[in-house]
PDB file of N, CA and C in Angstrom:
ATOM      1  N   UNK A   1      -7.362  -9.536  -3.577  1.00  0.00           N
ATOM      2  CA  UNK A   1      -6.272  -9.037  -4.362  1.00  0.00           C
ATOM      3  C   UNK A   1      -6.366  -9.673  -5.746  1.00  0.00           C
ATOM      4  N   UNK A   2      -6.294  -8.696  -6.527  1.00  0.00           N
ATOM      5  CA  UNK A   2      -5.861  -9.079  -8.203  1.00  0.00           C
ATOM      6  C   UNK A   2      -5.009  -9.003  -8.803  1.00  0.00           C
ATOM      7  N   UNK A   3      -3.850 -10.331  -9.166  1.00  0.00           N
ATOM      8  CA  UNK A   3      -2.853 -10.859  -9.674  1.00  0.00           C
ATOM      9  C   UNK A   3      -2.977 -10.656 -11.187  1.00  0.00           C
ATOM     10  N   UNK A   4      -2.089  -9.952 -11.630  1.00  0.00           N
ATOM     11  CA  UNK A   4      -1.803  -9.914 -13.095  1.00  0.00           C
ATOM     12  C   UNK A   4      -0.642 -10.318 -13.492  1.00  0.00           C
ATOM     13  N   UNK A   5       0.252 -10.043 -14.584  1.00  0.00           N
ATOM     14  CA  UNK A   5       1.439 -10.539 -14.618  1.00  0.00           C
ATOM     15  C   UNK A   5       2.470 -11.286 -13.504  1.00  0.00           C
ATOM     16  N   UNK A   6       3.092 -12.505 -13.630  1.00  0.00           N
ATOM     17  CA  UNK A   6       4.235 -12.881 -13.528  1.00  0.00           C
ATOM     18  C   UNK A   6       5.195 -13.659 -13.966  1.00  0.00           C
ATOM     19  N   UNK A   7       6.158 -13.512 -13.150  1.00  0.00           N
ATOM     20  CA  UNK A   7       7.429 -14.387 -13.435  1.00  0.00           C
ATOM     21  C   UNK A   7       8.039 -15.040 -12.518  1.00  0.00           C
ATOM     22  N   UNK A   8       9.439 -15.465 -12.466  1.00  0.00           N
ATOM     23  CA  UNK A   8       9.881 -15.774 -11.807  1.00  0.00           C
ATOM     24  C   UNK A   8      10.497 -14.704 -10.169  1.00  0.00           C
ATOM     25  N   UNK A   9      10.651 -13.811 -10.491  1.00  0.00           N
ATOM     26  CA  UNK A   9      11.084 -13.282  -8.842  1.00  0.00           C
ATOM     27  C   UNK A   9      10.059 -11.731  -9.163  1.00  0.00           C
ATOM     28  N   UNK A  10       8.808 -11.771  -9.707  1.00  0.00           N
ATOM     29  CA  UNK A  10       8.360 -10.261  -9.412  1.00  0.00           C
ATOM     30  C   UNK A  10       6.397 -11.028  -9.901  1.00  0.00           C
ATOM     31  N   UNK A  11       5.238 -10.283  -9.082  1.00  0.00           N
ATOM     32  CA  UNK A  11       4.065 -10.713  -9.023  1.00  0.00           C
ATOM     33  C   UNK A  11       3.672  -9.481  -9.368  1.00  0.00           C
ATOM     34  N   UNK A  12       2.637  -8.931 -10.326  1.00  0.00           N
ATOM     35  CA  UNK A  12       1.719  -7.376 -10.985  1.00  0.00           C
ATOM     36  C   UNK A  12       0.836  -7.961  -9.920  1.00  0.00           C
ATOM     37  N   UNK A  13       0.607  -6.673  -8.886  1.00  0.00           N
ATOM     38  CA  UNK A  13      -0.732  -6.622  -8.096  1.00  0.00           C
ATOM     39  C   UNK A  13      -1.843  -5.973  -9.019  1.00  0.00           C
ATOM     40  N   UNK A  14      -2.858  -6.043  -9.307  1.00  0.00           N
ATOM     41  CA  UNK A  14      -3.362  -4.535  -9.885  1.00  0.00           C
ATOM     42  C   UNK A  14      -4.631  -3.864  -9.353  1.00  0.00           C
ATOM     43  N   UNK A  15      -5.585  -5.135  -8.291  1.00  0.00           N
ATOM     44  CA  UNK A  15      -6.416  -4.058  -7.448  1.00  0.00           C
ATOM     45  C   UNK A  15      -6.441  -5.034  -6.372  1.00  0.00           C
ATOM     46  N   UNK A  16      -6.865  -4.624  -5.585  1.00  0.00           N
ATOM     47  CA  UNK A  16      -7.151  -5.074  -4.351  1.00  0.00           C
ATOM     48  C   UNK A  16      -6.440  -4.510  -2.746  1.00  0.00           C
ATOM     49  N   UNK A  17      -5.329  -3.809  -3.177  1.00  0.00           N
ATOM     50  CA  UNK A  17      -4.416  -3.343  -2.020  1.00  0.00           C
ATOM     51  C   UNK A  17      -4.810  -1.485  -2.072  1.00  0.00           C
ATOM     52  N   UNK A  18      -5.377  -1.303  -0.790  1.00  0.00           N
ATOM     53  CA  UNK A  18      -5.343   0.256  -0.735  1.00  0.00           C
ATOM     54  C   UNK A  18      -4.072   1.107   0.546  1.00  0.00           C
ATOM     55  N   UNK A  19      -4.406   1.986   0.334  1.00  0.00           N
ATOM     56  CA  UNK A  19      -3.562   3.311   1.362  1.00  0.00           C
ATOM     57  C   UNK A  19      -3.453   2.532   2.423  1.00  0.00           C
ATOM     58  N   UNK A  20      -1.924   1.986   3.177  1.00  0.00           N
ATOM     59  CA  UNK A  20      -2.415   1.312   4.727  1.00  0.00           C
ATOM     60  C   UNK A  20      -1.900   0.583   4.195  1.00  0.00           C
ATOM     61  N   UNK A  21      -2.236  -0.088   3.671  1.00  0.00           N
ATOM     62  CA  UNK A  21      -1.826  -2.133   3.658  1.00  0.00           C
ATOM     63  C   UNK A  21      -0.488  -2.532   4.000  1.00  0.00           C
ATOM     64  N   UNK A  22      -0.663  -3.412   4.783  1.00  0.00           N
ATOM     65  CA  UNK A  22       0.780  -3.972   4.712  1.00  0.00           C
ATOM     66  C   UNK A  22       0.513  -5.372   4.087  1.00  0.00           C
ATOM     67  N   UNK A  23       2.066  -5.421   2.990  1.00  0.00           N
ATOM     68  CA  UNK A  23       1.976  -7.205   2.267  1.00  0.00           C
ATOM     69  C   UNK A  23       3.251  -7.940   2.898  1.00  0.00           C
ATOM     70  N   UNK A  24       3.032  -8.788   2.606  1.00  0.00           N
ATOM     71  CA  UNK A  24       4.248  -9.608   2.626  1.00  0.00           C
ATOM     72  C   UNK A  24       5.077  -9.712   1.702  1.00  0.00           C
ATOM     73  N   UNK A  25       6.493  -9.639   1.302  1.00  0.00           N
ATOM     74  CA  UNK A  25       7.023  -9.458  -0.115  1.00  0.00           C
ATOM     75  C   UNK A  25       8.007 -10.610  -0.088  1.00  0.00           C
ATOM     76  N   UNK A  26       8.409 -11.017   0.531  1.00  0.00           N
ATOM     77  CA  UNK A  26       9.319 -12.138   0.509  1.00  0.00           C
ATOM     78  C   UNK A  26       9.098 -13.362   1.806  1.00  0.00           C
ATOM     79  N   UNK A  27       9.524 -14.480   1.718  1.00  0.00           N
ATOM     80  CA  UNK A  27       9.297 -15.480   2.672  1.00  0.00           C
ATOM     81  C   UNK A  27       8.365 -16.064   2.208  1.00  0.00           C
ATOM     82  N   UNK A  28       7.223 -15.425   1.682  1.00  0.00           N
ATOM     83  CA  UNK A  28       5.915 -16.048   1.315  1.00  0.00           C
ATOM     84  C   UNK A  28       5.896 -17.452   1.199  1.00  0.00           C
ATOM     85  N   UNK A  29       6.603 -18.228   0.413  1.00  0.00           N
ATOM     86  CA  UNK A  29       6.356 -20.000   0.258  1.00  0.00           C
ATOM     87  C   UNK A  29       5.994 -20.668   1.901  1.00  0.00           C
ATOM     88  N   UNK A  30       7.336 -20.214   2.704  1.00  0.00           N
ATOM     89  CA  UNK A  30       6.383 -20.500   4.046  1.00  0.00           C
ATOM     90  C   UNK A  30       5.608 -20.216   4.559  1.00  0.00           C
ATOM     91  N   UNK A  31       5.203 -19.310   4.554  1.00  0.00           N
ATOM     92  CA  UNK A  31       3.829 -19.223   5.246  1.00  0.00           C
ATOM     93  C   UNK A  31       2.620 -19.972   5.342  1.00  0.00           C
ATOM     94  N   UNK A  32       2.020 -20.144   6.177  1.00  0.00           N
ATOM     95  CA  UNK A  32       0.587 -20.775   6.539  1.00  0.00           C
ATOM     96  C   UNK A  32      -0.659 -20.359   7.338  1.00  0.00           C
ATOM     97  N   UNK A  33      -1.517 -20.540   6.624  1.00  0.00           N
ATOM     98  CA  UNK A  33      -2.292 -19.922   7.528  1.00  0.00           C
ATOM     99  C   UNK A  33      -2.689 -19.895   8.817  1.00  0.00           C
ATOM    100  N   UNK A  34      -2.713 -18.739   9.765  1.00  0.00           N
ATOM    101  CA  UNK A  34      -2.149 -18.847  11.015  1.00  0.00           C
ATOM    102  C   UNK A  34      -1.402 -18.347  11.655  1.00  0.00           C
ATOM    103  N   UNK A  35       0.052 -18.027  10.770  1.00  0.00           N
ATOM    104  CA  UNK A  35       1.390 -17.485  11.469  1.00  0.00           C
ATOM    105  C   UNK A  35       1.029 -16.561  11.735  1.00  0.00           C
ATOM    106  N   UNK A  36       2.179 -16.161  12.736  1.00  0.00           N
ATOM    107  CA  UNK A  36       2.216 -14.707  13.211  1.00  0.00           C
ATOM    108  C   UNK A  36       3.302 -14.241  12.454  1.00  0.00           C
ATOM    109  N   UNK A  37       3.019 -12.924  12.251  1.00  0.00           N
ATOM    110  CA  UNK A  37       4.403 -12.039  11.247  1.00  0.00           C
ATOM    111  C   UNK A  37       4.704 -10.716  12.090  1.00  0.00           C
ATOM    112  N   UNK A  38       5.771 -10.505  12.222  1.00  0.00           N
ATOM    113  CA  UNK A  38       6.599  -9.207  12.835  1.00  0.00           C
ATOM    114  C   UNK A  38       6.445  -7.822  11.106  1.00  0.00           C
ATOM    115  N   UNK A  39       6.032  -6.948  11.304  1.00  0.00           N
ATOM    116  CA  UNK A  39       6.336  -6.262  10.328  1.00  0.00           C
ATOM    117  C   UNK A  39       7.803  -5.401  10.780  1.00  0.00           C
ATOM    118  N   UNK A  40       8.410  -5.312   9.619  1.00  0.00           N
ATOM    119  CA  UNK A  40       9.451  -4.602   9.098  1.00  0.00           C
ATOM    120  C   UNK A  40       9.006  -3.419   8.259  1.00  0.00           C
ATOM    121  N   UNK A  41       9.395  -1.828   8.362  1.00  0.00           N
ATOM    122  CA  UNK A  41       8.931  -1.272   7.262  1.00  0.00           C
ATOM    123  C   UNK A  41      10.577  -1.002   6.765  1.00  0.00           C
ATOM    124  N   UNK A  42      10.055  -0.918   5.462  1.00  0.00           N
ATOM    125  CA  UNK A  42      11.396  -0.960   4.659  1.00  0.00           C
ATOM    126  C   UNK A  42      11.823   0.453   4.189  1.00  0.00           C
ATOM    127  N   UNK A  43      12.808   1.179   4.199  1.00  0.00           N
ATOM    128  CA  UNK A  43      12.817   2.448   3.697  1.00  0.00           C
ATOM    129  C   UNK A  43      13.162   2.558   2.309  1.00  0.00           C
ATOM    130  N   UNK A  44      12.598   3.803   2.023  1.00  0.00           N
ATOM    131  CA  UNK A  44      12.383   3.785   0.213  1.00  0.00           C
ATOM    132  C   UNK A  44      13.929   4.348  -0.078  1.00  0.00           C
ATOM    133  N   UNK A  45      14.001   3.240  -1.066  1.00  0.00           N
ATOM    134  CA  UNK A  45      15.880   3.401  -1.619  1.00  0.00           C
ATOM    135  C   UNK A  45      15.879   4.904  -2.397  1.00  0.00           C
ATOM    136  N   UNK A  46      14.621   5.686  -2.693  1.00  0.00           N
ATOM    137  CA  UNK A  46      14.448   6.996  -3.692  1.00  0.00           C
ATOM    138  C   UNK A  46      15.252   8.025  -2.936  1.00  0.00           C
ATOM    139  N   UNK A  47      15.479   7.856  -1.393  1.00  0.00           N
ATOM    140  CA  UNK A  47      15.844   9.005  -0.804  1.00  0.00           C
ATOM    141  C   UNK A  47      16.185  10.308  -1.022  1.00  0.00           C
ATOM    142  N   UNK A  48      15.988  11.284  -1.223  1.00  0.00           N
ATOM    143  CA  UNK A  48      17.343  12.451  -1.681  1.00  0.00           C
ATOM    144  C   UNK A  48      17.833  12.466  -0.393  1.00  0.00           C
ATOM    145  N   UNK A  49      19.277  12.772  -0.821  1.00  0.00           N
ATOM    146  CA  UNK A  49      20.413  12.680   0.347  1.00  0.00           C
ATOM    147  C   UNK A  49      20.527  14.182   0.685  1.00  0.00           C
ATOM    148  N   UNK A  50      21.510  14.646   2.219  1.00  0.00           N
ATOM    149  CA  UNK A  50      20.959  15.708   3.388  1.00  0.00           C
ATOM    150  C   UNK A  50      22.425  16.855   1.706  1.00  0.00           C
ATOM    151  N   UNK A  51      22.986  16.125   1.004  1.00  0.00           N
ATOM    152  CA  UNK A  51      23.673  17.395  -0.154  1.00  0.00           C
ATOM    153  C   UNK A  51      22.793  17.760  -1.063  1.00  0.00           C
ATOM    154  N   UNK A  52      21.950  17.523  -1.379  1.00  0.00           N
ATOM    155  CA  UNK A  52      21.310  17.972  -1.979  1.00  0.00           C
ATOM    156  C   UNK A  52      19.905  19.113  -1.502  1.00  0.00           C
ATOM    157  N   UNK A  53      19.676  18.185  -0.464  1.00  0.00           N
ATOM    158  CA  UNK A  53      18.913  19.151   0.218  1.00  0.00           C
ATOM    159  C   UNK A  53      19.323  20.662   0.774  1.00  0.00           C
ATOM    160  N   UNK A  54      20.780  20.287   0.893  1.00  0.00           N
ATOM    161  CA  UNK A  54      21.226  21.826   1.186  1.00  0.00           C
ATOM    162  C   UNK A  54      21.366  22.978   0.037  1.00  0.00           C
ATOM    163  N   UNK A  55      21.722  22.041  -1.260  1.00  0.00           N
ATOM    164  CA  UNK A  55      21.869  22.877  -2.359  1.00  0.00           C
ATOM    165  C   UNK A  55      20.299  23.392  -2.549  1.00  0.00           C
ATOM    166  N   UNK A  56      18.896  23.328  -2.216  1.00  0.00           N
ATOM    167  CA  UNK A  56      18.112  23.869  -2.510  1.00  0.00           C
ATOM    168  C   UNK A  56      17.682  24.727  -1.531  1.00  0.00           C
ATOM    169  N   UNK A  57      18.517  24.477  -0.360  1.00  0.00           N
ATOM    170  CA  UNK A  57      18.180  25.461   1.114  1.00  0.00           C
ATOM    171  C   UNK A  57      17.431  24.759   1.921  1.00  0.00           C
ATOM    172  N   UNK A  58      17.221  23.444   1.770  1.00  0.00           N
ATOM    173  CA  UNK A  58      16.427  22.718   2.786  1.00  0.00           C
ATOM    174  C   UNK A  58      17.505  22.560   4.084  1.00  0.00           C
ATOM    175  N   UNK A  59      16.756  21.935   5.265  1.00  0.00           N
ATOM    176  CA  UNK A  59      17.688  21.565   6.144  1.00  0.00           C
ATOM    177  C   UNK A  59      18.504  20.645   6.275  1.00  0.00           C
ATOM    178  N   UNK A  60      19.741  20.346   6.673  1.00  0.00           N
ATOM    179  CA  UNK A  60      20.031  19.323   6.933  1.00  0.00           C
ATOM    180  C   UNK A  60      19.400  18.336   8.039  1.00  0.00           C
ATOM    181  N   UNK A  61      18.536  17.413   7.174  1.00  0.00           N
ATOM    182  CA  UNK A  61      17.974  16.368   8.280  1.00  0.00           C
ATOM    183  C   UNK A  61      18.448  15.330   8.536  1.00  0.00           C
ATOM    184  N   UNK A  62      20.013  15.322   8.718  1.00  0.00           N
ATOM    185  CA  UNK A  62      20.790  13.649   8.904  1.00  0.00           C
ATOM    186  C   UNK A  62      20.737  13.175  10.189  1.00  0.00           C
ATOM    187  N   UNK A  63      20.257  14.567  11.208  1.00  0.00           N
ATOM    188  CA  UNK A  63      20.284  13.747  12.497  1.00  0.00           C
ATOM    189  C   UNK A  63      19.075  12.947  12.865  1.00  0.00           C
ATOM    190  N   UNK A  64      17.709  13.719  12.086  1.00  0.00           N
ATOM    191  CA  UNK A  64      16.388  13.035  12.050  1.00  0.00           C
ATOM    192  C   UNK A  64      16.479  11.227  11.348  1.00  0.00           C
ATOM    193  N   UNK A  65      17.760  11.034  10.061  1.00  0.00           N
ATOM    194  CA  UNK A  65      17.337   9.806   9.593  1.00  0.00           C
ATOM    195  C   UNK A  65      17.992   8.779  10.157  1.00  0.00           C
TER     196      UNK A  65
END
């Protein structure tokens, strides 16, 4: 992985991570090499919500989320 910019609470990846990957985004200071990690996938805050989808004629998919 290739580290470009940072700061204090945000790290610029800019190559090394492809399609697939899972990272770690927080906790990191503890870690060691070794641990075991549980993944979490996180859902994308971009959502469009099931009103809008109706205003274009999509379905309502609230029972799917």
């Amino acid at each position: 992985m290739t580290i470009g910019e940072t700061d204090d609470n945000n790290v610029e990846i800019t190559a090394g991570i492809n399609d697939g990957d899972q990272i770690i985004t927080s906790n990191t200071s503890t870690l060691q090499d070794g641990n075991e990690v549980d993944a979490v996938v996180k859902q994308d805050s971009d959502t469009t919500d099931s009103t809008s989808d109706k205003q274009d004629g999509g379905a309502d998919d609230t029972a799917s989320k």
